[in-house]
C-alpha atoms as a PDB file:
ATOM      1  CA  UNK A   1       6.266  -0.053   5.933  1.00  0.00           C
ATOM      2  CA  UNK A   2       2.814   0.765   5.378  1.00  0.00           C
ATOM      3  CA  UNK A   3       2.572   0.640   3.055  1.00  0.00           C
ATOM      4  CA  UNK A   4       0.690   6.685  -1.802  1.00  0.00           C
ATOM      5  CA  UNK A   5       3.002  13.643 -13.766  1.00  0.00           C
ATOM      6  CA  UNK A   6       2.670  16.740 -14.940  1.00  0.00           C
ATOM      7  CA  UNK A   7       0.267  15.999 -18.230  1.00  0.00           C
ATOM      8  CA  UNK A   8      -1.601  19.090 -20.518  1.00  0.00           C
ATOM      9  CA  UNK A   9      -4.560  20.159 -18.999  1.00  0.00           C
ATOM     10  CA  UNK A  10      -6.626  18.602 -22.203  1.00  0.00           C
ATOM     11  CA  UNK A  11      -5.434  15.397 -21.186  1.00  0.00           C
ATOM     12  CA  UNK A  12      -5.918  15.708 -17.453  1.00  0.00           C
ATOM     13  CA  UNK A  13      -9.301  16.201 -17.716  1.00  0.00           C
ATOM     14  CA  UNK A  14      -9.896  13.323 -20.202  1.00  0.00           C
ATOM     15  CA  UNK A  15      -8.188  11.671 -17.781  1.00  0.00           C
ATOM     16  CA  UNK A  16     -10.254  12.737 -14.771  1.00  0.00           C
ATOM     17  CA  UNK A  17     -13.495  12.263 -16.582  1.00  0.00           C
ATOM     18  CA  UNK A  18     -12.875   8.524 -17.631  1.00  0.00           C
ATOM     19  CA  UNK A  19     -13.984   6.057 -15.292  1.00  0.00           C
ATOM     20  CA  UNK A  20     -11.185   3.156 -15.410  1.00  0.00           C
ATOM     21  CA  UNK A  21     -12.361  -0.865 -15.936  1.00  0.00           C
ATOM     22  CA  UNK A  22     -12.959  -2.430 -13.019  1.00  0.00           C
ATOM     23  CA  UNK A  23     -10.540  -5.232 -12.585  1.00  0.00           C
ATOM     24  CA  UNK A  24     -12.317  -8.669 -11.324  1.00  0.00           C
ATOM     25  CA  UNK A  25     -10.241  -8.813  -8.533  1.00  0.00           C
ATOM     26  CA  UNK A  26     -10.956  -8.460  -4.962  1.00  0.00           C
ATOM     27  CA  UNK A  27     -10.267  -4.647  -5.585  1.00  0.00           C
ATOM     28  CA  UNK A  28     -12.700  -2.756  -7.499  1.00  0.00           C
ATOM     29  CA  UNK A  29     -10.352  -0.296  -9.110  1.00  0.00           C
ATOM     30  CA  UNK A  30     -13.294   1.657 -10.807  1.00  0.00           C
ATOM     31  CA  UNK A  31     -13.917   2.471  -6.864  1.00  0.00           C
ATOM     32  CA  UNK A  32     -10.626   4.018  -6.342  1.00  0.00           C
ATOM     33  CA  UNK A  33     -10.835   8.173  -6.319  1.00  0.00           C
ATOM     34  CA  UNK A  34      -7.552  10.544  -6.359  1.00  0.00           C
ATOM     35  CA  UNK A  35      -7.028  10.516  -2.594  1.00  0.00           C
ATOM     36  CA  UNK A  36      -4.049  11.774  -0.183  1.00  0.00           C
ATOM     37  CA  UNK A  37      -3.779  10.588   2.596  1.00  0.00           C
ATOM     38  CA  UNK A  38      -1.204  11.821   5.910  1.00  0.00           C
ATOM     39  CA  UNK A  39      -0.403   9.084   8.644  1.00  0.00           C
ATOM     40  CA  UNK A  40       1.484   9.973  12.012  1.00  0.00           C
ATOM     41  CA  UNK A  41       3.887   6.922  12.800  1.00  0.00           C
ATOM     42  CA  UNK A  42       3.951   6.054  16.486  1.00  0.00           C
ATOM     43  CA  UNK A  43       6.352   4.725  18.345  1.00  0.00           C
ATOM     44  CA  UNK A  44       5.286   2.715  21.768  1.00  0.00           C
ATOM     45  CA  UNK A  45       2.317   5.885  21.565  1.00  0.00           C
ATOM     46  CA  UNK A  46       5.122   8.623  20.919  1.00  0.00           C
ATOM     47  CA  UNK A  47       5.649  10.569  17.287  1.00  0.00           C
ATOM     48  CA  UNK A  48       8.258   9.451  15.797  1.00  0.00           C
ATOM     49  CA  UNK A  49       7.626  10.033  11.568  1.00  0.00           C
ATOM     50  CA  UNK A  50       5.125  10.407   9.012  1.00  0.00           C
ATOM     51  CA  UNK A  51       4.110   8.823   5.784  1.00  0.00           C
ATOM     52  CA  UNK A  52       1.825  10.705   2.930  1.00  0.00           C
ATOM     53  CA  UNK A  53       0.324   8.245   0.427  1.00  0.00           C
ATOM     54  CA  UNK A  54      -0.768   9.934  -2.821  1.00  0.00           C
ATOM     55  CA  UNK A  55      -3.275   8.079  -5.286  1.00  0.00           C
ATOM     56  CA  UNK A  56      -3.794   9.498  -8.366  1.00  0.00           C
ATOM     57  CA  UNK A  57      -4.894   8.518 -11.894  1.00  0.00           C
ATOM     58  CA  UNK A  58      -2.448   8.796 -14.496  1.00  0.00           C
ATOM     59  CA  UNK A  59      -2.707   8.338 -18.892  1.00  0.00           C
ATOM     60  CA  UNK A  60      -2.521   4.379 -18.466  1.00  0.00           C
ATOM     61  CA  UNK A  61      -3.945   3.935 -14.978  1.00  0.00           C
ATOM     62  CA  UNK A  62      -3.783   4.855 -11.288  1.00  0.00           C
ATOM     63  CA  UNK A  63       0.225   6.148  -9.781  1.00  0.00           C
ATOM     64  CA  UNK A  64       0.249   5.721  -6.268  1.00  0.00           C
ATOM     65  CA  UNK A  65       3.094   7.855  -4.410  1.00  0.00           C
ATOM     66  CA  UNK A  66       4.536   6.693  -1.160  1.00  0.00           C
ATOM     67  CA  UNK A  67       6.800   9.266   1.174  1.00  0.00           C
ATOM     68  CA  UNK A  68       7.822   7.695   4.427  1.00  0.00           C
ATOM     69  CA  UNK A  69      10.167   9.466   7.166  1.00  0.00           C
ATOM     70  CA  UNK A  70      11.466   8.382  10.399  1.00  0.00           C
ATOM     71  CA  UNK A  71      14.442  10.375  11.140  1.00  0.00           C
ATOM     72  CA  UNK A  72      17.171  10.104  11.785  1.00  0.00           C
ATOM     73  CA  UNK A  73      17.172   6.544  10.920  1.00  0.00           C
ATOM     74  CA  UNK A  74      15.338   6.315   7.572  1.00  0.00           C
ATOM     75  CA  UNK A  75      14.063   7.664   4.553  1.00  0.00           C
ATOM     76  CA  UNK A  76      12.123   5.924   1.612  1.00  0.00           C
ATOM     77  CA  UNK A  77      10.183   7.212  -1.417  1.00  0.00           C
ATOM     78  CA  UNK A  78       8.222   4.662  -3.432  1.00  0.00           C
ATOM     79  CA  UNK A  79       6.337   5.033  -6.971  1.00  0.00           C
ATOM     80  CA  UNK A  80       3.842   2.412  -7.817  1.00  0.00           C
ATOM     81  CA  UNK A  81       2.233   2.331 -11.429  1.00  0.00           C
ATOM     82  CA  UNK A  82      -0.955   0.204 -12.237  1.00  0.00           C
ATOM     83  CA  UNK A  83      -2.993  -0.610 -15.314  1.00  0.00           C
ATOM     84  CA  UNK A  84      -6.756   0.880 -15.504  1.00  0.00           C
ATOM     85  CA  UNK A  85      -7.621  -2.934 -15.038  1.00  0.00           C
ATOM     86  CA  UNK A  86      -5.894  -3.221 -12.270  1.00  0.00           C
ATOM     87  CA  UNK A  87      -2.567  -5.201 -13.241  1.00  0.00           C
ATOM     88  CA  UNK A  88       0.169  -3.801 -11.779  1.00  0.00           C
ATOM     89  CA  UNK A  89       3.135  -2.305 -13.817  1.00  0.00           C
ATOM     90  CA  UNK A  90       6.165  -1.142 -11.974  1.00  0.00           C
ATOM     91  CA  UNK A  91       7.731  -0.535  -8.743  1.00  0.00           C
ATOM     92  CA  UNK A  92      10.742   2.201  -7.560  1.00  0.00           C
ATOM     93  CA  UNK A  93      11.553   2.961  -4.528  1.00  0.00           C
ATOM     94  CA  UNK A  94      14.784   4.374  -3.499  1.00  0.00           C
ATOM     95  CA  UNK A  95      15.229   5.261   0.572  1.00  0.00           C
ATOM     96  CA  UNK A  96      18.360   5.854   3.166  1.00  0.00           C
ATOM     97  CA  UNK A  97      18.202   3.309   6.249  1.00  0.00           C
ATOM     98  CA  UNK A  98      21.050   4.450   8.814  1.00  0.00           C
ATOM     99  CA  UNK A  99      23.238   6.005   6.429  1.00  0.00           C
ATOM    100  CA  UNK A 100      22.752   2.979   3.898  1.00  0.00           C
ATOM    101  CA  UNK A 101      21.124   3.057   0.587  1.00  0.00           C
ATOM    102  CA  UNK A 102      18.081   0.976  -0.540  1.00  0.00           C
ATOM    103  CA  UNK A 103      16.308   1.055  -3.267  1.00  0.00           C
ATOM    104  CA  UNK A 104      13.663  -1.334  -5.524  1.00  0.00           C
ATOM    105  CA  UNK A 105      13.805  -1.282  -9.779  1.00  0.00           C
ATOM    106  CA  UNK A 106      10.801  -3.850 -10.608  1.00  0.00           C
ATOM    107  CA  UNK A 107       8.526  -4.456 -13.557  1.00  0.00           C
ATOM    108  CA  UNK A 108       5.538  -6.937 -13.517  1.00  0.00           C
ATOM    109  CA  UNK A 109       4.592  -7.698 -17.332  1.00  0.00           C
ATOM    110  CA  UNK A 110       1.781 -10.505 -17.577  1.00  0.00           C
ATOM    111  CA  UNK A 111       2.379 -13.033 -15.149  1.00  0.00           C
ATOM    112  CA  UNK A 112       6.366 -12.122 -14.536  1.00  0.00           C
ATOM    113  CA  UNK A 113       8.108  -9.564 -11.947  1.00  0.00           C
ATOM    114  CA  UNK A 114      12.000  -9.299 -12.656  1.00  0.00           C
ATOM    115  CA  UNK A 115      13.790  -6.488 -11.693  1.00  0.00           C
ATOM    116  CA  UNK A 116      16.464  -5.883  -8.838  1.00  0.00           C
ATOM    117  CA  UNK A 117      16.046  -5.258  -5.017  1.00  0.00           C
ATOM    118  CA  UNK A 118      18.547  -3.780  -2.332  1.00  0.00           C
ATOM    119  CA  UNK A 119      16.848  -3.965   0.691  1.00  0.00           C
ATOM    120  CA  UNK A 120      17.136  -4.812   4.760  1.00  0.00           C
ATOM    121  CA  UNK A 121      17.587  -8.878   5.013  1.00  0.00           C
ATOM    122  CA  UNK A 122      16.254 -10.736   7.836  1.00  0.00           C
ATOM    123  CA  UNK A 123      19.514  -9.660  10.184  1.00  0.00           C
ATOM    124  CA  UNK A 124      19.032  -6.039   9.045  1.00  0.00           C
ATOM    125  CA  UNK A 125      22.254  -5.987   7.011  1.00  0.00           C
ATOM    126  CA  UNK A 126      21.811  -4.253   2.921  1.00  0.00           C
ATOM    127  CA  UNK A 127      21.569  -7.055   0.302  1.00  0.00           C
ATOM    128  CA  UNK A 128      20.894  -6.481  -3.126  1.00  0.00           C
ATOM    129  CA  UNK A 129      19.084  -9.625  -5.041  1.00  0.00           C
ATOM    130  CA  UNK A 130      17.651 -10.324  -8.135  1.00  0.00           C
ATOM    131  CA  UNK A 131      13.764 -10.423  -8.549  1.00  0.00           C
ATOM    132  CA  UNK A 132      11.936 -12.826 -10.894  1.00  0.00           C
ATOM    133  CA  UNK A 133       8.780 -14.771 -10.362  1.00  0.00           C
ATOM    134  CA  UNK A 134       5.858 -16.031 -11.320  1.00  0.00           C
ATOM    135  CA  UNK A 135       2.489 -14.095 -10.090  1.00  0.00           C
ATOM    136  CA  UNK A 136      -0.769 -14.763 -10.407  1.00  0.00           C
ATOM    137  CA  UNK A 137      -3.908 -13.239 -11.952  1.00  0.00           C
ATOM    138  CA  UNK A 138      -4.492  -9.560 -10.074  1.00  0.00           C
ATOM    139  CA  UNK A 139      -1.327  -9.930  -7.611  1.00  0.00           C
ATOM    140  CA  UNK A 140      -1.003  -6.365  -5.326  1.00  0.00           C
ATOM    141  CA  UNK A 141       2.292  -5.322  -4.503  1.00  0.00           C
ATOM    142  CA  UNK A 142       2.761  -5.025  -0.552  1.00  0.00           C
ATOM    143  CA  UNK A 143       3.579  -1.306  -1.051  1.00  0.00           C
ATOM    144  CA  UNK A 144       0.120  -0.460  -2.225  1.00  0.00           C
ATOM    145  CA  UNK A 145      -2.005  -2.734  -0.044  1.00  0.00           C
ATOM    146  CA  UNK A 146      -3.336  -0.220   2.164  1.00  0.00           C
ATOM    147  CA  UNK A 147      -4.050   2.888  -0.326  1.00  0.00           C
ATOM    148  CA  UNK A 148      -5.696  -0.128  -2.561  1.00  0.00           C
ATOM    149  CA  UNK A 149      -8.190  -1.123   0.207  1.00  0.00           C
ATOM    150  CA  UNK A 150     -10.985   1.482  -0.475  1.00  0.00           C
ATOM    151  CA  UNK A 151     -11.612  -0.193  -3.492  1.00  0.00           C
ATOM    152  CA  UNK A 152     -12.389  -3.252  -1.623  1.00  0.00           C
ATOM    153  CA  UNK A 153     -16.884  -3.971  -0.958  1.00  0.00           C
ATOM    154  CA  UNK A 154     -16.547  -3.692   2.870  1.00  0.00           C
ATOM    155  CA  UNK A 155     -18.958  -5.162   4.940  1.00  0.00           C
ATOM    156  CA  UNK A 156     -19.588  -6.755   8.380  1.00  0.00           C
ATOM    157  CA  UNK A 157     -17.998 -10.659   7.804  1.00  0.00           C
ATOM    158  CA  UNK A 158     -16.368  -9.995   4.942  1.00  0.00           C
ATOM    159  CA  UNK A 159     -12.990 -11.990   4.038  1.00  0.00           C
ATOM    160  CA  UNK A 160     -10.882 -12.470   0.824  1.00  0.00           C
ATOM    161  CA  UNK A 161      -7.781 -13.546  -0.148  1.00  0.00           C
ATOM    162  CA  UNK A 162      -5.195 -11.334  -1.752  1.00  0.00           C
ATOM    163  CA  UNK A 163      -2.080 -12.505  -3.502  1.00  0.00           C
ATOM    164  CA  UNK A 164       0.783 -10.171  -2.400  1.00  0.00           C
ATOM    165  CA  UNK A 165       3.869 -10.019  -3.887  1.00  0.00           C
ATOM    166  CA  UNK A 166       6.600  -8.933  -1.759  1.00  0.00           C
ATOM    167  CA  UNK A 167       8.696  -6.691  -4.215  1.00  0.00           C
ATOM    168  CA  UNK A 168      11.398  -5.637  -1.853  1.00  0.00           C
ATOM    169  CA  UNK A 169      11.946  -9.522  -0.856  1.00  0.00           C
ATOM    170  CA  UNK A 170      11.082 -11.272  -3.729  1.00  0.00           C
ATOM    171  CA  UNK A 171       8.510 -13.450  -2.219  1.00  0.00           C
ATOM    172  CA  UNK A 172       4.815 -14.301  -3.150  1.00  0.00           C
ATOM    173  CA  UNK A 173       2.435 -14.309  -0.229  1.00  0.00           C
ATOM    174  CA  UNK A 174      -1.231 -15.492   0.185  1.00  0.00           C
ATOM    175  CA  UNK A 175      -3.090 -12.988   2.250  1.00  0.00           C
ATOM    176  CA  UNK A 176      -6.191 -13.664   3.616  1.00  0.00           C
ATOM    177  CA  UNK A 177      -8.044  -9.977   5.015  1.00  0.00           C
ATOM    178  CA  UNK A 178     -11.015 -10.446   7.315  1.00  0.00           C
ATOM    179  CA  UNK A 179     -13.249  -7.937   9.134  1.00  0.00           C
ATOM    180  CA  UNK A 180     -13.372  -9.714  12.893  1.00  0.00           C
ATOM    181  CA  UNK A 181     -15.757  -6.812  14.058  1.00  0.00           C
ATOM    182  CA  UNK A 182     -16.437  -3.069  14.291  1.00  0.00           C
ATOM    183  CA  UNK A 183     -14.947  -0.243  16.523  1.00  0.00           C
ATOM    184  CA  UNK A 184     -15.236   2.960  17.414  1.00  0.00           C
ATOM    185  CA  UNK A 185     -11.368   4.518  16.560  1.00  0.00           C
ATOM    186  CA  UNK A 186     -10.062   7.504  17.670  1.00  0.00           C
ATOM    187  CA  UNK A 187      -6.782   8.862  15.698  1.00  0.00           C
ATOM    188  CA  UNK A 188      -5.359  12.299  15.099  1.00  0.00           C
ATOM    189  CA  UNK A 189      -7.927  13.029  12.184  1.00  0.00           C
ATOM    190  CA  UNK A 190     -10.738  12.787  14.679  1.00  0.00           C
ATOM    191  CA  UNK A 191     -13.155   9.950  15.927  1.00  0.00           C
ATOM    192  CA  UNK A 192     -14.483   7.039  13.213  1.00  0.00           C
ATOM    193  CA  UNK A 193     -16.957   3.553  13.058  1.00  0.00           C
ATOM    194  CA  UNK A 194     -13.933   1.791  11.488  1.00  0.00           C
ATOM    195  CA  UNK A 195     -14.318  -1.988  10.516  1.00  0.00           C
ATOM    196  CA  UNK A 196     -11.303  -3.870  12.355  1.00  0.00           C
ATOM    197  CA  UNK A 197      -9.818  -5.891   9.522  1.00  0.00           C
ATOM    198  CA  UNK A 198      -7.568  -8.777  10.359  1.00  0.00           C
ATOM    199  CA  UNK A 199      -4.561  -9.858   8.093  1.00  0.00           C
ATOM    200  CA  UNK A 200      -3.321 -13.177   7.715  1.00  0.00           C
ATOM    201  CA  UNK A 201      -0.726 -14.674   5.580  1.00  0.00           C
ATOM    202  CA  UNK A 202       2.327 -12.268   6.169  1.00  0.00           C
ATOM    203  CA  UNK A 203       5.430 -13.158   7.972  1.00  0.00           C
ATOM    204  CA  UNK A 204       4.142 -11.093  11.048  1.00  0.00           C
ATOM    205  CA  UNK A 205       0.064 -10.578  10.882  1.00  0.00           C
ATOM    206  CA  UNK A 206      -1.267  -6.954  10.608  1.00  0.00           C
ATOM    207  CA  UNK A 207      -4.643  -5.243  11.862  1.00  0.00           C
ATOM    208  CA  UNK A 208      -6.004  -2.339  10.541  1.00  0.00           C
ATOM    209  CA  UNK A 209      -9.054  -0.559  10.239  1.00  0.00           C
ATOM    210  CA  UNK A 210     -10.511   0.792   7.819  1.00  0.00           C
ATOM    211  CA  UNK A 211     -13.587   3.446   7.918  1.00  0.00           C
ATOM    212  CA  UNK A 212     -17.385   1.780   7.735  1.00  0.00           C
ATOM    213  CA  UNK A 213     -18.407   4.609   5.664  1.00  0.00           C
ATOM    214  CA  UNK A 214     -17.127   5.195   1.634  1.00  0.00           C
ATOM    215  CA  UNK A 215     -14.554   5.598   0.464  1.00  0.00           C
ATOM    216  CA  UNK A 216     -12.826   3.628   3.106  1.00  0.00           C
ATOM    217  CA  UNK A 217     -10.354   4.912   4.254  1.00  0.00           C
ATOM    218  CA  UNK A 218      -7.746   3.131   6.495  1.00  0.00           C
ATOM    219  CA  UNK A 219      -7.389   4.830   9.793  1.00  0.00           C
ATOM    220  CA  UNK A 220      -5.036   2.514  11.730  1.00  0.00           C
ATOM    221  CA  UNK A 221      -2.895  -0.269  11.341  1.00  0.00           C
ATOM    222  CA  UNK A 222      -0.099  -1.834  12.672  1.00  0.00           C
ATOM    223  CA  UNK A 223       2.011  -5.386  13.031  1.00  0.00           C
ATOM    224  CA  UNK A 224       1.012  -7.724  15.606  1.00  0.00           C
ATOM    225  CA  UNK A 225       4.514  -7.508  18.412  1.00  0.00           C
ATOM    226  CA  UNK A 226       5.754  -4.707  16.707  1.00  0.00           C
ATOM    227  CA  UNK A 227       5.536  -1.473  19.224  1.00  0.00           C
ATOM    228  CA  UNK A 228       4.964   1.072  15.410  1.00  0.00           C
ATOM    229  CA  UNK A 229       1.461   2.128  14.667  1.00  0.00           C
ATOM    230  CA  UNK A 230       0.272   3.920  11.658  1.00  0.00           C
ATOM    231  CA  UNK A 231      -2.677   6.831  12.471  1.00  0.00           C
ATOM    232  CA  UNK A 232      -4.098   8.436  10.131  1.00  0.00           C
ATOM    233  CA  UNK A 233      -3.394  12.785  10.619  1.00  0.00           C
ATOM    234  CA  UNK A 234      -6.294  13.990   8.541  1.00  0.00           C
END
């Protein structure tokens, strides 16, 4: 999946009015800006769901608030927390997938993720596993790659390497994401110059594009074989 606090006003605005240190990662945190963003999920072209990713600076950091719905078959609601620098800091997601329930309890402290995962295995049956690795320097979790990539320095030829860390699955992946050209896209929000970004590195690739102009937002993507699409609704 594509992978979007109630505080006293005082602090909201202190909040609001601080500009967070950019991490030296590929992502530019200090770029990121309180964003929400609707997708329509397409099936072979046809409606089928939605998902609404929220981004939105918190008293420690960014919180970036995931809400995906395909009915009847699933349901999934994912909470990612990140460090002003950019580290992130914890993962929950809890979701339904045909009457069976999933969920992800994950912490990433340093270099470490543990936690616990009950997810879809690779025959689609509910496992629950253990989750406890070793990550490197500025590692994304794959449920906040996409709202993250506004904060990335776009530009015709670009490509960089992302370590992704596979929460749900418990698995460390080296993703390379490289513009391969520039389109003209046309999605429910209306017509955009999007860069076409090609990603590498995953067990199936991805494309997606992501708007030429700031603050970059993604418009499109989707899995290479798989008949979903992700377009963005406004």
């Amino acid at each position: 999946m594509i992978r979007v606090t109630v505080l006293a006003p005082a602090i909201l605005a202190a909040i609001l009015a601080a500009t967070p240190a950019a991490a030296q990662g590929p992502i530019d945190f200090a770029k990121l800006v309180p964003a929400k963003d609707s997708f329509v999920v397409l099936l072979q072209g046809k409606p089928v769901g939605y998902e609404v990713i929220t981004l939105d600076r918190s008293a420690s950091g960014f919180v970036i608030k995931d809400d995906t719905s395909l009915p009847p078959r699933m349901q999934q609601h994912t909470e990612v927390t990140i460090g002003a620098d950019g580290a992130m800091t914890s993962v929950t997601q809890r979701g339904v997938l045909t009457g069976r329930e999933m969920k992800v309890d994950v912490a990433y402290a340093g270099a470490r993720v543990t936690g616990s995962a009950t997810t879809p295995g690779p025959a689609g049956a509910i496992t629950t596993k253990e989750v406890s690795a070793e990550v490197p320097l500025y590692t994304v979790d794959d449920n906040v790659l996409l709202p993250l990539l506004p904060g990335v320095a776009w530009q015709p030829g670009l490509s960089i390497d992302v370590p992704l860390f596979s929460s749900g699955q418990n698995t460390l992946y080296q993703v390379t994401l490289t513009v391969v050209g520039t389109e003209s896209v046309k999605v429910p929000a209306g017509t955009f110059e999007a860069y076409k970004v090609s990603v590498k590195g995953l067990p199936q690739g991805m494309t997606v594009y992501v708007s030429t102009l700031p603050p970059h937002r993604v418009l499109k993507a989707a899995s290479e074989g798989a008949p979903l699409e992700f377009v963005a609704a406004r």
